[in-house]
C-alpha atoms as a PDB file:
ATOM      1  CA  UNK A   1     -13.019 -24.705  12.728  1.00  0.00           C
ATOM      2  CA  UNK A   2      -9.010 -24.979  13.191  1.00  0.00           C
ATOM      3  CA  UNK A   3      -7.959 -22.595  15.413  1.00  0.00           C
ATOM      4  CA  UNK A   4      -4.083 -21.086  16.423  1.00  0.00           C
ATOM      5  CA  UNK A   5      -3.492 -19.390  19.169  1.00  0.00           C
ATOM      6  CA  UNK A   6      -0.941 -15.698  18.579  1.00  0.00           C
ATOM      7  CA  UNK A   7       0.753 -14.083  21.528  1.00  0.00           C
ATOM      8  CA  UNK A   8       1.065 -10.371  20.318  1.00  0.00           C
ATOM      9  CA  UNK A   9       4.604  -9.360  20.844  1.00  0.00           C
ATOM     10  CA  UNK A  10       3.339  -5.993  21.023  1.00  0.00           C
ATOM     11  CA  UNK A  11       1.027  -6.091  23.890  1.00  0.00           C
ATOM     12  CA  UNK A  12       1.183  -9.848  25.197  1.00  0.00           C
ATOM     13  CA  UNK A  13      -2.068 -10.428  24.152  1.00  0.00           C
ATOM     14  CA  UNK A  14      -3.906 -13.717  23.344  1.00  0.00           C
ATOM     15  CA  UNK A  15      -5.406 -13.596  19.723  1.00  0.00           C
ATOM     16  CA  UNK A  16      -7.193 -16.981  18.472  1.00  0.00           C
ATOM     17  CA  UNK A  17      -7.712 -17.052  14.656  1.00  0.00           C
ATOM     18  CA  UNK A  18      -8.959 -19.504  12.059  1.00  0.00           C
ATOM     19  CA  UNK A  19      -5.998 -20.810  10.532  1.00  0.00           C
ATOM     20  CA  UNK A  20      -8.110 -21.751   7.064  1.00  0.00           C
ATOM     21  CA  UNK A  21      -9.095 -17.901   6.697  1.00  0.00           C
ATOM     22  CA  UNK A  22      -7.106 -14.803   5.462  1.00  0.00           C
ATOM     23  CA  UNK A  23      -3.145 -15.280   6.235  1.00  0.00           C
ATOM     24  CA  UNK A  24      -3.281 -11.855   8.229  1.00  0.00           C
ATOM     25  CA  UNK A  25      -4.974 -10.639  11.465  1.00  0.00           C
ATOM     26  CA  UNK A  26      -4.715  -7.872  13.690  1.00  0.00           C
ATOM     27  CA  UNK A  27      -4.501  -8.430  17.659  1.00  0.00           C
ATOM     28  CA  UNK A  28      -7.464  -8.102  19.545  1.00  0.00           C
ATOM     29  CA  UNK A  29      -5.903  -5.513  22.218  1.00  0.00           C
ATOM     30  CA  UNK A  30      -3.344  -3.126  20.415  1.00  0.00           C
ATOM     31  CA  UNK A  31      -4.812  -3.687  16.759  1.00  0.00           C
ATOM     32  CA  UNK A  32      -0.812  -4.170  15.653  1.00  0.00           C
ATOM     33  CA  UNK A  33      -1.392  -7.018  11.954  1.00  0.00           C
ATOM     34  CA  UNK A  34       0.348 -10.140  12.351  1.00  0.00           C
ATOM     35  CA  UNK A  35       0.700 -12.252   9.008  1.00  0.00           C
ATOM     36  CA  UNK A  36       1.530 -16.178   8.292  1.00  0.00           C
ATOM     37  CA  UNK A  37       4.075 -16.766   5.561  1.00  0.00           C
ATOM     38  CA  UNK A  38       2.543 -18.340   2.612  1.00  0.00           C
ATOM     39  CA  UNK A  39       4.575 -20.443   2.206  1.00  0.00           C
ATOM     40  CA  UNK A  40       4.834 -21.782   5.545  1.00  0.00           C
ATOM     41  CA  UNK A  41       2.360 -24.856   7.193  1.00  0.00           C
ATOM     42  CA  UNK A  42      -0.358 -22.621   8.403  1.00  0.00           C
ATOM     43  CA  UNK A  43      -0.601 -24.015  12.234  1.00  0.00           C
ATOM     44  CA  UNK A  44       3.211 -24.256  12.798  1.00  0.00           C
ATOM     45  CA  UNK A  45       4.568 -20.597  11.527  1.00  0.00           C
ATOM     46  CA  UNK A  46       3.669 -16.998  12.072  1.00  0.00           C
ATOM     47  CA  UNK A  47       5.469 -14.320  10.616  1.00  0.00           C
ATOM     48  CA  UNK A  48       4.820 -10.568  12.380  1.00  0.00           C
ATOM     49  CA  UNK A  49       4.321  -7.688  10.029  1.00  0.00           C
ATOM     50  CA  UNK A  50       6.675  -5.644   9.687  1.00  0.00           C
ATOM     51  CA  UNK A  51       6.999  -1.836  11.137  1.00  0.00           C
ATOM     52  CA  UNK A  52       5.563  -0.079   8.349  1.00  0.00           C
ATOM     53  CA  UNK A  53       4.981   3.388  10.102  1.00  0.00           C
ATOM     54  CA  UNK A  54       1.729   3.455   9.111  1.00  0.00           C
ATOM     55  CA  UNK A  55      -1.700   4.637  10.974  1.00  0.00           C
ATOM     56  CA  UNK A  56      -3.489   2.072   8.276  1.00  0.00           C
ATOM     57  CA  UNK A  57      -4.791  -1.668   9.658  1.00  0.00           C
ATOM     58  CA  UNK A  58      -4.768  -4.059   7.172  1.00  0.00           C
ATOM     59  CA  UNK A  59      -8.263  -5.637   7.921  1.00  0.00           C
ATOM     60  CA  UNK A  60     -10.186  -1.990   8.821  1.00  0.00           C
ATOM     61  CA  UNK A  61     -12.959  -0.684   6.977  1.00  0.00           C
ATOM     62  CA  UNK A  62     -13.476   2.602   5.876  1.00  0.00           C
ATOM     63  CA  UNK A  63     -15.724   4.790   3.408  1.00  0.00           C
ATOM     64  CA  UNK A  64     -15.431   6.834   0.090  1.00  0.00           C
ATOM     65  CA  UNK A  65     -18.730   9.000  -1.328  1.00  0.00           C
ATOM     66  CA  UNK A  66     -21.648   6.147  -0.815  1.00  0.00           C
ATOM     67  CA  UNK A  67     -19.080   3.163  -1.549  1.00  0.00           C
ATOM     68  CA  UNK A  68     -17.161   1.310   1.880  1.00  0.00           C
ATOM     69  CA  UNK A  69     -14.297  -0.887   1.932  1.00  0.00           C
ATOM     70  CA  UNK A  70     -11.663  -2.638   3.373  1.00  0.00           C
ATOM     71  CA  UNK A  71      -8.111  -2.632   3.282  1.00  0.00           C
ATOM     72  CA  UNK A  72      -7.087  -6.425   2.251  1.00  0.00           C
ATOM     73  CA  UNK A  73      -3.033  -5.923   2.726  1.00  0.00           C
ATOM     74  CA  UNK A  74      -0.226  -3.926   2.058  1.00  0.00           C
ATOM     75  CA  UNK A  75       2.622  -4.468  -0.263  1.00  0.00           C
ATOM     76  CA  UNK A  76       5.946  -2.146   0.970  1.00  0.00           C
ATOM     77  CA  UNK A  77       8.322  -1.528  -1.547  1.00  0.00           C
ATOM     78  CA  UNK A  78      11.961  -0.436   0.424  1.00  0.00           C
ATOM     79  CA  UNK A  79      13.650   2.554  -1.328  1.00  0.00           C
ATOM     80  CA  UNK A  80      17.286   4.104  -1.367  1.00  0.00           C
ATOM     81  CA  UNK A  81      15.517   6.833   0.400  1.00  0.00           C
ATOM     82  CA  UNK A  82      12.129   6.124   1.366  1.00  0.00           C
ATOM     83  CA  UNK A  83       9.114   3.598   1.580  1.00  0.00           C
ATOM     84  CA  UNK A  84       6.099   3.386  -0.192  1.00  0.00           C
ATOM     85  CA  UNK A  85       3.212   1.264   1.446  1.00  0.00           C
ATOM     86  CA  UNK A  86       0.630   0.627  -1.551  1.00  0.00           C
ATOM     87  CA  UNK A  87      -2.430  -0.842   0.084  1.00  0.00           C
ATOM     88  CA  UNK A  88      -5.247  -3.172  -1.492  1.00  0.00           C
ATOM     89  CA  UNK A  89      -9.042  -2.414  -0.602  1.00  0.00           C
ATOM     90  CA  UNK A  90     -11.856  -4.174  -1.643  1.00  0.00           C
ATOM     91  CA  UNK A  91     -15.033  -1.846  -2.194  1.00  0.00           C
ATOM     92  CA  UNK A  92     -18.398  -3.149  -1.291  1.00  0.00           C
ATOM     93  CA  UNK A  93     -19.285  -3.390  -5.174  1.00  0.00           C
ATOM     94  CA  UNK A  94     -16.825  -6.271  -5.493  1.00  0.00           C
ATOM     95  CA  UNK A  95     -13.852  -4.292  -7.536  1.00  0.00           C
ATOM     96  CA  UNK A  96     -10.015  -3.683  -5.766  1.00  0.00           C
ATOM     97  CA  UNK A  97      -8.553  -0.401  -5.544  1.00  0.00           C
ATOM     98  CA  UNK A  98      -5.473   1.239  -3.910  1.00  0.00           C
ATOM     99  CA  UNK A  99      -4.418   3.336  -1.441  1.00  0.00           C
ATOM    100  CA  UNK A 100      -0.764   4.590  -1.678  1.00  0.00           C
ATOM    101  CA  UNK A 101       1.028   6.135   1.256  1.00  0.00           C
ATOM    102  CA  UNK A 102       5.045   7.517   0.425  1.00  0.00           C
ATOM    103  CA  UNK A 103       6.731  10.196   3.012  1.00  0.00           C
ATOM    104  CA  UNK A 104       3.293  10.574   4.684  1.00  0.00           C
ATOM    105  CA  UNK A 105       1.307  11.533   2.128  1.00  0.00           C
ATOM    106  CA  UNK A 106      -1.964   9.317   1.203  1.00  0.00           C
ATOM    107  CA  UNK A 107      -3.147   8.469  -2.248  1.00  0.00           C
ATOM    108  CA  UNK A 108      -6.214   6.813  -3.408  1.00  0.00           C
ATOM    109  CA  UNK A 109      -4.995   5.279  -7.043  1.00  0.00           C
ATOM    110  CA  UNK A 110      -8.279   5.493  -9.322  1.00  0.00           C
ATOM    111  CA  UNK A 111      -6.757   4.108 -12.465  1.00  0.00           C
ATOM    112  CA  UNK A 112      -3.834   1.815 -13.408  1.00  0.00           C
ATOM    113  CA  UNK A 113      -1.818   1.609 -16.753  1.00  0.00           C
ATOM    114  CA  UNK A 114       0.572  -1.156 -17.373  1.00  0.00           C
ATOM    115  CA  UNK A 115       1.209   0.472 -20.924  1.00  0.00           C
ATOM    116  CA  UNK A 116       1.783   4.321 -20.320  1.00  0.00           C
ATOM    117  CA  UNK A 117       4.854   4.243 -23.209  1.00  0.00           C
ATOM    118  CA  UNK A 118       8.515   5.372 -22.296  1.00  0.00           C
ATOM    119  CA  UNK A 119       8.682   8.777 -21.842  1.00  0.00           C
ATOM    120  CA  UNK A 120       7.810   8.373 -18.566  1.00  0.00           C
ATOM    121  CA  UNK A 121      11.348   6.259 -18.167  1.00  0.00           C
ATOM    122  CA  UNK A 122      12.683  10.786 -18.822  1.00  0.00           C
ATOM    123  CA  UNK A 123      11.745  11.771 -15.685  1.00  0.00           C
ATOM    124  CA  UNK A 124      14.010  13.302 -13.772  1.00  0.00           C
ATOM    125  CA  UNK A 125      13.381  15.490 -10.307  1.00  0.00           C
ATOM    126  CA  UNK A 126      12.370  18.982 -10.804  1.00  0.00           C
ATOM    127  CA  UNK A 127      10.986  18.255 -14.129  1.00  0.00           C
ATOM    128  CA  UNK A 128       7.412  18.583 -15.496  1.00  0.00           C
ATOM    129  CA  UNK A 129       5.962  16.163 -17.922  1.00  0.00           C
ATOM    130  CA  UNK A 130       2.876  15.740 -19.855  1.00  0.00           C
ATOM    131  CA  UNK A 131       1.045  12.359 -18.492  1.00  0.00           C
ATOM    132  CA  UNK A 132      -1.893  11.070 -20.784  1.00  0.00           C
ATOM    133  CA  UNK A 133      -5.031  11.344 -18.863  1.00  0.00           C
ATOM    134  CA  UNK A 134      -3.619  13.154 -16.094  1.00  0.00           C
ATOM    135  CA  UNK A 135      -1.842  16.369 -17.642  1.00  0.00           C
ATOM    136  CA  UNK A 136       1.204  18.155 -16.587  1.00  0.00           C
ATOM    137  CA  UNK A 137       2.908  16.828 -13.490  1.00  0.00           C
ATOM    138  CA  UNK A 138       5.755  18.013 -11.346  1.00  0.00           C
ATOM    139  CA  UNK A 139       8.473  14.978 -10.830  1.00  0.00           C
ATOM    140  CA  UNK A 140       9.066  15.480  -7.055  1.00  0.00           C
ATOM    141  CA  UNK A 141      10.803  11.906  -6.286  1.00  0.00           C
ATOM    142  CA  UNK A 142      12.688   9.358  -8.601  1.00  0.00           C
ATOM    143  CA  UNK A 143      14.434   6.540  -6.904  1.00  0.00           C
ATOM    144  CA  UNK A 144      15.822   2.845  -7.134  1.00  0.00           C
ATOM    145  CA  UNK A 145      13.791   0.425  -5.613  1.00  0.00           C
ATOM    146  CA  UNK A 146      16.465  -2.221  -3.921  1.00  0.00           C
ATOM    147  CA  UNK A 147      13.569  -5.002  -3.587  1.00  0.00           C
ATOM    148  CA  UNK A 148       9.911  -5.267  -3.072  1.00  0.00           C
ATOM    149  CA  UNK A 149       8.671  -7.139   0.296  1.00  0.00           C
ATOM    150  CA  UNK A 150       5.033  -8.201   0.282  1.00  0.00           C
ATOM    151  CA  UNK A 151       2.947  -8.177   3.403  1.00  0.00           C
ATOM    152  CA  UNK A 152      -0.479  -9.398   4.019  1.00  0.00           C
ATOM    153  CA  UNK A 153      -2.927 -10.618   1.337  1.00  0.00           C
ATOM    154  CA  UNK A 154      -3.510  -8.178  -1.648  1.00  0.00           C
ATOM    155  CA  UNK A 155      -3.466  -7.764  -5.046  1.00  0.00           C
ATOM    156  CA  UNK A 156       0.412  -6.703  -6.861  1.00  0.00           C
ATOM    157  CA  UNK A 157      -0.403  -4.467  -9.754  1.00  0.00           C
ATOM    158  CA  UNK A 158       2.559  -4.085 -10.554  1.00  0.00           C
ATOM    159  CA  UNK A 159       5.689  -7.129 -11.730  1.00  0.00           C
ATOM    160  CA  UNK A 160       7.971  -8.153  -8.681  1.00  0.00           C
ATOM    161  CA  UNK A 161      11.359  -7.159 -10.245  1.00  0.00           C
ATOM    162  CA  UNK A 162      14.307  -5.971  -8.805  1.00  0.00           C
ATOM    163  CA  UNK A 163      16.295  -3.310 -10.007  1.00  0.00           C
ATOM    164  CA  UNK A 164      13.522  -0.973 -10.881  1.00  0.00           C
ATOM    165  CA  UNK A 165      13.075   3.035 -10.423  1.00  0.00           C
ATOM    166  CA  UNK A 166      10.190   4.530  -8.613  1.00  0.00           C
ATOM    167  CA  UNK A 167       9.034   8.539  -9.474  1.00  0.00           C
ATOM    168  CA  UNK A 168       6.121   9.992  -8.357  1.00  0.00           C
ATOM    169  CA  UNK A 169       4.539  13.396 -10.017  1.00  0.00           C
ATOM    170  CA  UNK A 170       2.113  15.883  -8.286  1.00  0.00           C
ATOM    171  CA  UNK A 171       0.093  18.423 -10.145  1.00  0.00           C
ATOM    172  CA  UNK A 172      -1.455  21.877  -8.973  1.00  0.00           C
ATOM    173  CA  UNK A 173      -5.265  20.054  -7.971  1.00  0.00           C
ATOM    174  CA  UNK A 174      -4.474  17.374  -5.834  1.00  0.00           C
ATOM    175  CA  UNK A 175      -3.662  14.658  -8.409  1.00  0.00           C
ATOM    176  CA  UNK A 176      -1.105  12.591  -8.514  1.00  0.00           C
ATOM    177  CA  UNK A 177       0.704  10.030 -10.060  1.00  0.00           C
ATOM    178  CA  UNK A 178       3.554   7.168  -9.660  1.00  0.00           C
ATOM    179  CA  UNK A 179       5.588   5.334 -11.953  1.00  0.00           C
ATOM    180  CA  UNK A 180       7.493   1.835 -11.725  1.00  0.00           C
ATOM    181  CA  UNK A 181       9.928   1.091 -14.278  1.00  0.00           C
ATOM    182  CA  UNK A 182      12.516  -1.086 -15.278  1.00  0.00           C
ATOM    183  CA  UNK A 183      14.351  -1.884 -18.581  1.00  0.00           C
ATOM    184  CA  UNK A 184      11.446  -4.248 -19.742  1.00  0.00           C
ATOM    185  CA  UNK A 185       8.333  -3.329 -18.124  1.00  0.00           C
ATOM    186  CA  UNK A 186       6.259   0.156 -16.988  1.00  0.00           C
ATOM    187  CA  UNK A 187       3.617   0.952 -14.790  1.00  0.00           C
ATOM    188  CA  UNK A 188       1.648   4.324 -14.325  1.00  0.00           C
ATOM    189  CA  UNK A 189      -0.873   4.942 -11.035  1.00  0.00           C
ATOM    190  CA  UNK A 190      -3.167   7.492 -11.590  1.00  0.00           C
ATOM    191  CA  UNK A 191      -5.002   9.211  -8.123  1.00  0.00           C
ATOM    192  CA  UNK A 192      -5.793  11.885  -5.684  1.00  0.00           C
ATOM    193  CA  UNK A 193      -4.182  13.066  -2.492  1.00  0.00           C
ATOM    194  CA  UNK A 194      -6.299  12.569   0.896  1.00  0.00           C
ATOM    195  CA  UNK A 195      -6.108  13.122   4.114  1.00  0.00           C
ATOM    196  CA  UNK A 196      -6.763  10.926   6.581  1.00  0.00           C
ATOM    197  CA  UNK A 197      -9.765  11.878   7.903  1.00  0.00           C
ATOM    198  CA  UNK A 198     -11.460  11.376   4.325  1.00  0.00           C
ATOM    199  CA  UNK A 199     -10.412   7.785   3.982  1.00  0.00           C
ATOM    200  CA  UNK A 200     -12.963   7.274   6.767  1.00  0.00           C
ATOM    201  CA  UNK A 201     -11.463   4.654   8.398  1.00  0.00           C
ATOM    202  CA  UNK A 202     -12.718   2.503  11.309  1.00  0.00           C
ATOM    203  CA  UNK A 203      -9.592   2.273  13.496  1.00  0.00           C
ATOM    204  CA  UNK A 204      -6.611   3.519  13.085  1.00  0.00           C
ATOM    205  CA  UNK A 205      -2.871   3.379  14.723  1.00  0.00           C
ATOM    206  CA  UNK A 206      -1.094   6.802  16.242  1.00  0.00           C
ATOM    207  CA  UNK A 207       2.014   6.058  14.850  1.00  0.00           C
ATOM    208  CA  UNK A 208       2.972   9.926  13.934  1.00  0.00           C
ATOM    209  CA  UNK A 209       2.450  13.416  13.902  1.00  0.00           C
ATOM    210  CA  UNK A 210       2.498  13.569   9.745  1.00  0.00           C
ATOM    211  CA  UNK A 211      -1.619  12.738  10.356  1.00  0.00           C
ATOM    212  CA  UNK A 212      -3.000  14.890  12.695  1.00  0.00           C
END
């Protein structure tokens, strides 16, 4: 097995890691994720993650019902006005799914449309409209995505474009939903809000009061 040794610039700590295995780890001592680039040779480059403000570990486990997973990375898209961390899990049963975390509230995305139609591209803030499969929603954040950075190793549901406009709607029982658009392409998440104590997870990071 090829090994590299990572100095945590966190904690000082001495991580060793297969180099041949998933492009992100976590260190040993302070659990902060350090990623390779993947584009870079693996034993000469190491890239560290990002500050995401985020309690989530990309590598954790955690539970849902009967099923378990684990998060597998974390995409951040960087906002006029916010961030959005949209993670990747893997459940036991083999299929992906998503958790979504924007101005510290946490989403678990149950259902993805890359089709929804345009009238989603109406939204505006303050206004309700009628999502298929979801109902009426409340549009409580629309904003220009300047770029999208990815971190870690997940899966993008969503086209890396630039130029695009991120809403998100919230209805009266906990659902929720977010929309990327630009002029050629559309994509509607589908969810429910959780805390997170009911994401289960495994370990965690203290990184702010929005959580406890």
């Amino acid at each position: 097995m090829a090994a590299l040794t990572h100095i945590c610039k966190h904690c000082k700590a001495e991580t060793v890691f297969d180099i041949s295995g998933n492009h992100y780890d976590a260190c040993n001592s302070c659990q902060k994720p350090f990623i390779r680039h993947e584009a870079a040779p693996l034993a000469e480059e190491i890239l560290e993650n990002c500050e995401t403000l985020s309690p989530i570990i990309i590598g954790t486990k955690g539970k849902i019902g009967a099923d378990t997973y684990t998060v597998t990375g974390c995409i951040t898209l960087f906002q006029n006005r916010t961030t959005v961390n949209l993670y990747s899990i893997l459940y036991n049963h083999g299929l992906y799914g998503y958790i979504l975390e924007c101005d510290g509230d946490l989403s678990l995305i149950d259902h993805v449309n890359e089709h929804p139609g345009n009238k989603l591209k109406e939204a505006r803030v303050g206004k309700e409209i009628d999502i298929n499969q979801f109902g009426m929603a409340y549009c409580y954040c629309l904003d220009k995505t300047n770029y999208i950075s990815i971190k870690g190793k997940g899966k993008m549901i969503f086209p890396k474009f630039d130029n695009s406009i991120f809403c998100s709607f919230y209805s009266k029982d906990k659902k929720v939903a977010f929309c990327f658009f630009s002029k050629e392409h559309t994509t509607l998440l589908l969810g429910k809000l959780y805390t997170l104590n009911e994401l289960n997870l495994s370990s965690i990071r203290p990184i702010h009061d929005w959580y406890k």
